[in-house]
PDB file of N, CA and C in Angstrom:
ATOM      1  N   UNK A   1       0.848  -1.183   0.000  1.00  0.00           N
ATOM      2  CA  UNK A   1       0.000   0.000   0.000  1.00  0.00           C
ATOM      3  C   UNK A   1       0.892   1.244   0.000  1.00  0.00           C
ATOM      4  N   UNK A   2       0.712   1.748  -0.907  1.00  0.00           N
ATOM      5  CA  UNK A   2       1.675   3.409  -0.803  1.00  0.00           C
ATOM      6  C   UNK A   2       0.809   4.383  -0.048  1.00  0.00           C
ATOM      7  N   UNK A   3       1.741   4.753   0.932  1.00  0.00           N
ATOM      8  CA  UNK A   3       1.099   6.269   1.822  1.00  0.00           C
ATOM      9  C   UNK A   3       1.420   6.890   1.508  1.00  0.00           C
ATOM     10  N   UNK A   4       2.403   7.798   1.022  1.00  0.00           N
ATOM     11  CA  UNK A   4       3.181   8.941   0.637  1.00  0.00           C
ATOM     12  C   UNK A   4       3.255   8.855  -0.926  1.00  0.00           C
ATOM     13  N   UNK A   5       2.568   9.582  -1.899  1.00  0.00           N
ATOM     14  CA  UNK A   5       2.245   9.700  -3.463  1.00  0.00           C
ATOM     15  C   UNK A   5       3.603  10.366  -3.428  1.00  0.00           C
ATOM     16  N   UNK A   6       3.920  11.202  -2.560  1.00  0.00           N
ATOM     17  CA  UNK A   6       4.867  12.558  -3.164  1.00  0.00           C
ATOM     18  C   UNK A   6       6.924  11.774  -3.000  1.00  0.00           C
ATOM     19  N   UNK A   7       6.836  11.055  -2.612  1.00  0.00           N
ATOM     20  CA  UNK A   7       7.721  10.158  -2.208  1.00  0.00           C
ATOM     21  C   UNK A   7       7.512   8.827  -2.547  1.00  0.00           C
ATOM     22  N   UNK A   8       6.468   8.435  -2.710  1.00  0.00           N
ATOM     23  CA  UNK A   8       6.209   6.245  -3.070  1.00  0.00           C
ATOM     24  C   UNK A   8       7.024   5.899  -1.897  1.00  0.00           C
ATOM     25  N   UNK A   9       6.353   6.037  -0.905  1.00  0.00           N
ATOM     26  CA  UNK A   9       6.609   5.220   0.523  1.00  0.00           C
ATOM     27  C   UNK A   9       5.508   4.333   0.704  1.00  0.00           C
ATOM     28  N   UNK A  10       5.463   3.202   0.962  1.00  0.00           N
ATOM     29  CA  UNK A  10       4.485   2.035   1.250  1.00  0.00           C
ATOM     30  C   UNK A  10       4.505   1.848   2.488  1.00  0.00           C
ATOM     31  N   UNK A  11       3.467   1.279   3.167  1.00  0.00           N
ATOM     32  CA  UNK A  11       3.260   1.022   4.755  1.00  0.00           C
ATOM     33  C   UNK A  11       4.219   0.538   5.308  1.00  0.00           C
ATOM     34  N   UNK A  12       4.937  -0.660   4.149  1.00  0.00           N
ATOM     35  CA  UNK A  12       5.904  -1.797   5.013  1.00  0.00           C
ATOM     36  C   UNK A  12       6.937  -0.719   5.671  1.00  0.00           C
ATOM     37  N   UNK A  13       7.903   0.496   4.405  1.00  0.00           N
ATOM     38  CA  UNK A  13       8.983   1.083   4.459  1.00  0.00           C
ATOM     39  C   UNK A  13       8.396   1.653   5.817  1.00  0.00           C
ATOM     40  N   UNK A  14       6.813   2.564   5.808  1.00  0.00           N
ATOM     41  CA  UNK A  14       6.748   3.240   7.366  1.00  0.00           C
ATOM     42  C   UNK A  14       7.087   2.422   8.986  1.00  0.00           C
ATOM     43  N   UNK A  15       6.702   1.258   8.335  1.00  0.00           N
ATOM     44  CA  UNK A  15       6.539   0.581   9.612  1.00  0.00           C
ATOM     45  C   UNK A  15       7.558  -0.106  10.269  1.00  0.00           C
ATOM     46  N   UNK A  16       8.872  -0.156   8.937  1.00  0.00           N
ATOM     47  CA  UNK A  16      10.449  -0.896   9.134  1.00  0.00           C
ATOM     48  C   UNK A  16      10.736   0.229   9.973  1.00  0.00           C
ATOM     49  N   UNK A  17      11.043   1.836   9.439  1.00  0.00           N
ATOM     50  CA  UNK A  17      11.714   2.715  10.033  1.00  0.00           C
ATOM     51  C   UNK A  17      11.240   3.200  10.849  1.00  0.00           C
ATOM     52  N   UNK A  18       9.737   3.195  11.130  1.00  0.00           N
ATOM     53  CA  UNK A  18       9.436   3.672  12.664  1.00  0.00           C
ATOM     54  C   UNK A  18       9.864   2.695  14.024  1.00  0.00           C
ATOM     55  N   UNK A  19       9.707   1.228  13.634  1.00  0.00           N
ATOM     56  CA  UNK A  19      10.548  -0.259  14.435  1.00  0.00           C
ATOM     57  C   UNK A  19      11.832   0.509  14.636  1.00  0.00           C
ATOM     58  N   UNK A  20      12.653   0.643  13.751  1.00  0.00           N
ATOM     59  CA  UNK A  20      14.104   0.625  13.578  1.00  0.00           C
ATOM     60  C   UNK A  20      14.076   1.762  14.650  1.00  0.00           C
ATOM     61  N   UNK A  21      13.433   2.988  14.585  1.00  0.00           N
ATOM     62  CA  UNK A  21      13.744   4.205  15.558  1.00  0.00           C
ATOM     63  C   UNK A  21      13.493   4.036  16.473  1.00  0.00           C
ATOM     64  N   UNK A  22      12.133   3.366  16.856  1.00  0.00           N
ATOM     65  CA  UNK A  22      12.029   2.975  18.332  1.00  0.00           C
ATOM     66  C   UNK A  22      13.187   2.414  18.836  1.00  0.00           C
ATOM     67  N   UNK A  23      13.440   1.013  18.536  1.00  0.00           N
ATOM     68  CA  UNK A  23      14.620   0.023  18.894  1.00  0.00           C
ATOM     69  C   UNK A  23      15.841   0.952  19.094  1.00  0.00           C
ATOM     70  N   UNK A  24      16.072   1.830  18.176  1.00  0.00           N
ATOM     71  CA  UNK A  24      17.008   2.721  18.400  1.00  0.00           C
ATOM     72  C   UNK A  24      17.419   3.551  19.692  1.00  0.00           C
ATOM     73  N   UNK A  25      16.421   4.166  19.605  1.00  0.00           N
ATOM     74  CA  UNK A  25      15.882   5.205  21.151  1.00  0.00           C
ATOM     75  C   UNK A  25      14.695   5.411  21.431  1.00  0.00           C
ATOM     76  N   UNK A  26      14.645   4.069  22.252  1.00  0.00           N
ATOM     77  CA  UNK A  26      12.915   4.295  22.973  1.00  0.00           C
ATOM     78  C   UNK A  26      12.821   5.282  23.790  1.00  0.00           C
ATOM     79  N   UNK A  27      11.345   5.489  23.827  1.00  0.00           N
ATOM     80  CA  UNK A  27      11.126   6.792  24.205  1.00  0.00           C
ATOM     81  C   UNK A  27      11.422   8.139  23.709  1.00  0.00           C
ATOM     82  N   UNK A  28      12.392   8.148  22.484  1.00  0.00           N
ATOM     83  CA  UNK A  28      12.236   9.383  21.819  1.00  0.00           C
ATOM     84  C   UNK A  28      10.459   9.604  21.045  1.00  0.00           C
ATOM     85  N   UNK A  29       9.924  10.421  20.794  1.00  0.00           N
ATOM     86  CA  UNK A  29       8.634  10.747  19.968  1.00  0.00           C
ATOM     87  C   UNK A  29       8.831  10.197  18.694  1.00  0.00           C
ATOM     88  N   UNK A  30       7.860   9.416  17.746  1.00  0.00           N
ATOM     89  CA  UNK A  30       7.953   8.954  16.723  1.00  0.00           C
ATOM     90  C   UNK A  30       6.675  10.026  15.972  1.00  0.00           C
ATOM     91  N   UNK A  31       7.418  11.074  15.294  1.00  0.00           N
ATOM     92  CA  UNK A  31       6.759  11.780  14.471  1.00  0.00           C
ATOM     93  C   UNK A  31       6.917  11.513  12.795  1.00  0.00           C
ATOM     94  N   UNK A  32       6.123  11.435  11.874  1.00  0.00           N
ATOM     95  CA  UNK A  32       6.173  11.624  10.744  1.00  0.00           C
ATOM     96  C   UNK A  32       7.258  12.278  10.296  1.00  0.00           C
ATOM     97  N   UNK A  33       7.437  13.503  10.791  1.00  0.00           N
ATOM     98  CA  UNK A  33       9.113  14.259   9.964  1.00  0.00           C
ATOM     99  C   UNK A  33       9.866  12.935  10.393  1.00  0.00           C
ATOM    100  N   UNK A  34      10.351  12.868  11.706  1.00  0.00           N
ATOM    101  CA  UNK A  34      11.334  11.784  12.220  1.00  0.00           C
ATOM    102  C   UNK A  34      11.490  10.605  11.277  1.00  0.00           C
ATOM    103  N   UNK A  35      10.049   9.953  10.761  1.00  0.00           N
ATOM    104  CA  UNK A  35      10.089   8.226  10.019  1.00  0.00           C
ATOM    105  C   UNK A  35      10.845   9.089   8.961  1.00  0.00           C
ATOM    106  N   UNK A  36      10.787  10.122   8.215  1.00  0.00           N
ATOM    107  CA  UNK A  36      10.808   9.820   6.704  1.00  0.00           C
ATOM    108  C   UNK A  36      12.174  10.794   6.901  1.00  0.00           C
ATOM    109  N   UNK A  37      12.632  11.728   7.747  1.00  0.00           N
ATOM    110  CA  UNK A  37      14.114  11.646   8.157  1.00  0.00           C
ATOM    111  C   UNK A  37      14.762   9.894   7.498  1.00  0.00           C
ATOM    112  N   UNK A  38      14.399   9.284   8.799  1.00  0.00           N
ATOM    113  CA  UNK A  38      15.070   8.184   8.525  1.00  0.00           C
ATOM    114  C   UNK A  38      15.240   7.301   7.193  1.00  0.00           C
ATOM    115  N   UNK A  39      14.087   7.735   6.552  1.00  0.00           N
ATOM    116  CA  UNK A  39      13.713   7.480   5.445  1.00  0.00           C
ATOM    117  C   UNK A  39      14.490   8.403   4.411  1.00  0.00           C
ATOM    118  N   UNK A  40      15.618   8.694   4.230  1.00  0.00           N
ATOM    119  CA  UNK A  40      15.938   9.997   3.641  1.00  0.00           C
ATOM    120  C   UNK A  40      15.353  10.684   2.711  1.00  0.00           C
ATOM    121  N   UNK A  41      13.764  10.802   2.728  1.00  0.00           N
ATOM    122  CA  UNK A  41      13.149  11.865   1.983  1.00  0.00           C
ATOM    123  C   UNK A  41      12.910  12.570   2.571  1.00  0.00           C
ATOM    124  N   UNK A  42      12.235  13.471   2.369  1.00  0.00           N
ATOM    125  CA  UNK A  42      11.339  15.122   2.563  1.00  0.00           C
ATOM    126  C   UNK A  42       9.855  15.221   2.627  1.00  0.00           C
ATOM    127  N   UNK A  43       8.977  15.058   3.765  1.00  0.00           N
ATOM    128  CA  UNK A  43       7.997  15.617   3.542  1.00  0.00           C
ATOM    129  C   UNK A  43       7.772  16.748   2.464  1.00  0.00           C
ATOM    130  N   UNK A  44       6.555  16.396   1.602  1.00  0.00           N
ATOM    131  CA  UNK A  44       6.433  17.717   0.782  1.00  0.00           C
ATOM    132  C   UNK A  44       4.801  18.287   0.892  1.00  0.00           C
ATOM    133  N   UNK A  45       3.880  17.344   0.230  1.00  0.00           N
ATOM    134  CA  UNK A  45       2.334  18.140   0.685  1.00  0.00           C
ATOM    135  C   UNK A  45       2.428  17.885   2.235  1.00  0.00           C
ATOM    136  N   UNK A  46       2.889  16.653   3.140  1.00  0.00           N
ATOM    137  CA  UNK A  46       2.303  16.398   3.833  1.00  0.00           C
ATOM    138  C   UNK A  46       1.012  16.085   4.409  1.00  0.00           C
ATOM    139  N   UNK A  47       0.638  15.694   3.158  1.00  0.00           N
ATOM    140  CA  UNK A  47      -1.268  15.077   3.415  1.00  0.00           C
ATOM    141  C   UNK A  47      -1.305  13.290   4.252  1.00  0.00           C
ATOM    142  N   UNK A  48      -0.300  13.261   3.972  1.00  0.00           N
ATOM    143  CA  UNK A  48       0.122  11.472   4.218  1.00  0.00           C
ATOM    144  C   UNK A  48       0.172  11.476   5.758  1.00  0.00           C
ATOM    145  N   UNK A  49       0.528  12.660   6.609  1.00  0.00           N
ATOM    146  CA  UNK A  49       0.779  12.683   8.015  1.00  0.00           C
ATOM    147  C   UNK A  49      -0.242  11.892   8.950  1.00  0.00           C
ATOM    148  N   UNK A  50      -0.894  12.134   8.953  1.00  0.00           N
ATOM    149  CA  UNK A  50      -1.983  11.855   9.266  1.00  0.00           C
ATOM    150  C   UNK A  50      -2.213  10.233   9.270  1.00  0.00           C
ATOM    151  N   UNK A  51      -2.397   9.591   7.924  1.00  0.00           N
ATOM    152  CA  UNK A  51      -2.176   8.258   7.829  1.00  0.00           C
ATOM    153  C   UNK A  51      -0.602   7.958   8.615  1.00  0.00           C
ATOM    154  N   UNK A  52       0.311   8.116   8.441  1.00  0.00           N
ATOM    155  CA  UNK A  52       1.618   7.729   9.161  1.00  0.00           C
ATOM    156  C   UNK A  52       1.139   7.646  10.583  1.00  0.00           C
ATOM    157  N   UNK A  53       0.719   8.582  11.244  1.00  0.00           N
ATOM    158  CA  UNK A  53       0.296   8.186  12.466  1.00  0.00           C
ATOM    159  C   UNK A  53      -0.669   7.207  12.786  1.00  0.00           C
ATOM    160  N   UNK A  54      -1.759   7.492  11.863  1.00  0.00           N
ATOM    161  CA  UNK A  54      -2.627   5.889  12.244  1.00  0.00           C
ATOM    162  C   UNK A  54      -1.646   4.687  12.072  1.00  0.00           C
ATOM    163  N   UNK A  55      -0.906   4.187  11.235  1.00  0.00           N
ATOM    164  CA  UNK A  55      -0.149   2.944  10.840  1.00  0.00           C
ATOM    165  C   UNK A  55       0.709   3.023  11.701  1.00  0.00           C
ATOM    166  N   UNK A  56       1.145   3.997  12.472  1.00  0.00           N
ATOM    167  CA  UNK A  56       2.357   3.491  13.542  1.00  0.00           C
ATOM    168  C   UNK A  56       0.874   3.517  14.788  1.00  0.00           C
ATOM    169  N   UNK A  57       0.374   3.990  14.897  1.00  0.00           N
ATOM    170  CA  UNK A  57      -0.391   3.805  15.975  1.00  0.00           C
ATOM    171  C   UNK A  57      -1.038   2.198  16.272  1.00  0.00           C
ATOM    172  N   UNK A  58      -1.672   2.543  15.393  1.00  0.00           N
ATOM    173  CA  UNK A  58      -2.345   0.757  15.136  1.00  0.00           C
ATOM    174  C   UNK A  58      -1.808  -0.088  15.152  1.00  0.00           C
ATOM    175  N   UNK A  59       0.188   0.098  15.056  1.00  0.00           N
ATOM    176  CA  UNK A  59       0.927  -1.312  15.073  1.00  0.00           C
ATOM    177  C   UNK A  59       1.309  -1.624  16.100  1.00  0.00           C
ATOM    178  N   UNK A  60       1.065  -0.562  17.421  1.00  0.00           N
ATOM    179  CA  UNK A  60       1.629  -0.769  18.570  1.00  0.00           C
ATOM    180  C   UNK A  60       2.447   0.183  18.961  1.00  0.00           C
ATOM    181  N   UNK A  61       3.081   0.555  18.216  1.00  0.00           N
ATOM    182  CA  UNK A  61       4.182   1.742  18.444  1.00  0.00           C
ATOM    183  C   UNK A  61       3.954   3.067  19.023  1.00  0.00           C
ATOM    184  N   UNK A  62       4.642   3.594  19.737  1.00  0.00           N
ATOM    185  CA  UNK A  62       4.549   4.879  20.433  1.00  0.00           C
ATOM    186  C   UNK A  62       4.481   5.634  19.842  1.00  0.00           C
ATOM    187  N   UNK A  63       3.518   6.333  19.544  1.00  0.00           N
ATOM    188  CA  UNK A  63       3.412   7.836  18.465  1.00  0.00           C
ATOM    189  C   UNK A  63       3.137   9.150  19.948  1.00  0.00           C
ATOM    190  N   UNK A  64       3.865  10.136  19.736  1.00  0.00           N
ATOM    191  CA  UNK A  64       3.375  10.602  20.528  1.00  0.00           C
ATOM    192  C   UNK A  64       3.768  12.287  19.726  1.00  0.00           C
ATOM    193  N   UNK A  65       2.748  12.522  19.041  1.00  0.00           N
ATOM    194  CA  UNK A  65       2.775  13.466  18.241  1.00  0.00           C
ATOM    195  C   UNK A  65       1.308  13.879  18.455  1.00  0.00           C
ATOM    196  N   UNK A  66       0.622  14.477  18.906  1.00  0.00           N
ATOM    197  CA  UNK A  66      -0.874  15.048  19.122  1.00  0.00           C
ATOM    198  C   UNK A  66      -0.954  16.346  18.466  1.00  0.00           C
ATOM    199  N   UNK A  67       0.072  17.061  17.763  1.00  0.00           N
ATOM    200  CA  UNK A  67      -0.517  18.408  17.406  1.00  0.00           C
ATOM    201  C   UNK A  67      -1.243  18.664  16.196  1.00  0.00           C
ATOM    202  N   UNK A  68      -2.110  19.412  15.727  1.00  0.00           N
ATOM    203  CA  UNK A  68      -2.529  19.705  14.752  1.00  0.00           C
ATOM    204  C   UNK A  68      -2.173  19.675  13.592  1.00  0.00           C
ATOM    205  N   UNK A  69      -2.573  19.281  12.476  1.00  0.00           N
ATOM    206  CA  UNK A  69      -2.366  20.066  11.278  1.00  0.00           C
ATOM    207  C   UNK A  69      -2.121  21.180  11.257  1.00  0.00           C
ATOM    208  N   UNK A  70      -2.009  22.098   9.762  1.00  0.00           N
ATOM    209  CA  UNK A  70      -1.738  23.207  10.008  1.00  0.00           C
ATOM    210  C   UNK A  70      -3.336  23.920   9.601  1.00  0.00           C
ATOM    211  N   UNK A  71      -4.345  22.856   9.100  1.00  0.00           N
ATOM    212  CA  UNK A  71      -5.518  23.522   8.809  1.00  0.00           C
ATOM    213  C   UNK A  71      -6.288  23.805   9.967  1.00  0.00           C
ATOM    214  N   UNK A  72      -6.346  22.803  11.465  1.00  0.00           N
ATOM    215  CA  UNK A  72      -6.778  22.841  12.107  1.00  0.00           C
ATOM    216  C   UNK A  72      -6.061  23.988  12.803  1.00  0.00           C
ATOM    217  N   UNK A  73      -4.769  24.352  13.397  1.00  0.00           N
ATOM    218  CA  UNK A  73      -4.408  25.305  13.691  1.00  0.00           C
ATOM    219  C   UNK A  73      -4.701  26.300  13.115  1.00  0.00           C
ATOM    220  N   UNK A  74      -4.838  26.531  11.913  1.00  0.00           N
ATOM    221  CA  UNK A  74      -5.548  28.058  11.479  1.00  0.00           C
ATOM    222  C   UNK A  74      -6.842  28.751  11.697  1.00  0.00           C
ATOM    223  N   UNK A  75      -7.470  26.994  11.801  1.00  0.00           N
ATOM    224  CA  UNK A  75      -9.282  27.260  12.314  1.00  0.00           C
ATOM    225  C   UNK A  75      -9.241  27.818  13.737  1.00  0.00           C
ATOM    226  N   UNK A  76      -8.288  27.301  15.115  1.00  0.00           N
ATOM    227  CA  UNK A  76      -8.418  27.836  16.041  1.00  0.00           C
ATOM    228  C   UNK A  76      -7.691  29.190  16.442  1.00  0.00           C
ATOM    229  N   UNK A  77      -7.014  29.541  15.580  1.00  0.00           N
ATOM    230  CA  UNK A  77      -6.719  30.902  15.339  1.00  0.00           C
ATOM    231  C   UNK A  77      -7.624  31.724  14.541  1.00  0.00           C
ATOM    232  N   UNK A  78      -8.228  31.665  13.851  1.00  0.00           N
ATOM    233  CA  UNK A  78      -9.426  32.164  12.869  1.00  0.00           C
ATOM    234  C   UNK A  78     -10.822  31.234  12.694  1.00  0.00           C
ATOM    235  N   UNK A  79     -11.520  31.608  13.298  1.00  0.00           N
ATOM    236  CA  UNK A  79     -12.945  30.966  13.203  1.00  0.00           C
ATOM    237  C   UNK A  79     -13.520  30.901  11.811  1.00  0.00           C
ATOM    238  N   UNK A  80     -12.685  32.372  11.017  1.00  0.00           N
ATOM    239  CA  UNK A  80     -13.690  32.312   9.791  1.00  0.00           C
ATOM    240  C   UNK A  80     -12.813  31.824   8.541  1.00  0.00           C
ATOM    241  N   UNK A  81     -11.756  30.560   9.124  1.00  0.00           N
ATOM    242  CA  UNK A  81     -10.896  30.346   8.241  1.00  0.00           C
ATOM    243  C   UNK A  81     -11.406  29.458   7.150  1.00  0.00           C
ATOM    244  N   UNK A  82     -12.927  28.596   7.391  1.00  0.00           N
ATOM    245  CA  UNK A  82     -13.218  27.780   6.676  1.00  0.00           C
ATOM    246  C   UNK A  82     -14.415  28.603   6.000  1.00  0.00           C
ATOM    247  N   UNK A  83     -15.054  29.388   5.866  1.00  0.00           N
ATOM    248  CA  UNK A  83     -15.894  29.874   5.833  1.00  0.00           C
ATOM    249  C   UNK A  83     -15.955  30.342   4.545  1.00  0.00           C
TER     250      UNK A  83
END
């Protein structure tokens, strides 16, 4: 399954290098920038974020990334951002 169009990253590659980082240094935060760091690409739309966290979430793995998008952050800075 490819998650990342802008890169052709597939679930397996997310789910090797988020393993590999944990094992690495548990307890560091496993964020999306961080997997695809390891991954030596570049976030670019970043629409895929979102899924990256469900697939490390759902596998067991420590995600501990809770912040917003940047759409949702604009809505709670501007009410009339969707409008």
């Amino acid at each position: 399954m490819i998650v990342c169009s802008c890169n052709i990253l597939t679930k397996a590659q997310v789910l090797a290098a988020a393993e590999t980082l944990q094992r690495e240094q548990p307890g560091r935060p496993l964020t999306p920038a961080r997997i695809y760091r390891a991954l030596q690409v570049r976030a670019q739309c970043t629409v895929c974020f979102v899924l990256v966290r469900r697939i490390v979430m759902e596998s067991g793995l420590d995600v501990t990334c809770p912040e917003p998008l940047g759409s949702g952050a604009e809505a709670e800075r501007d009410p009339s951002f969707f409008d």
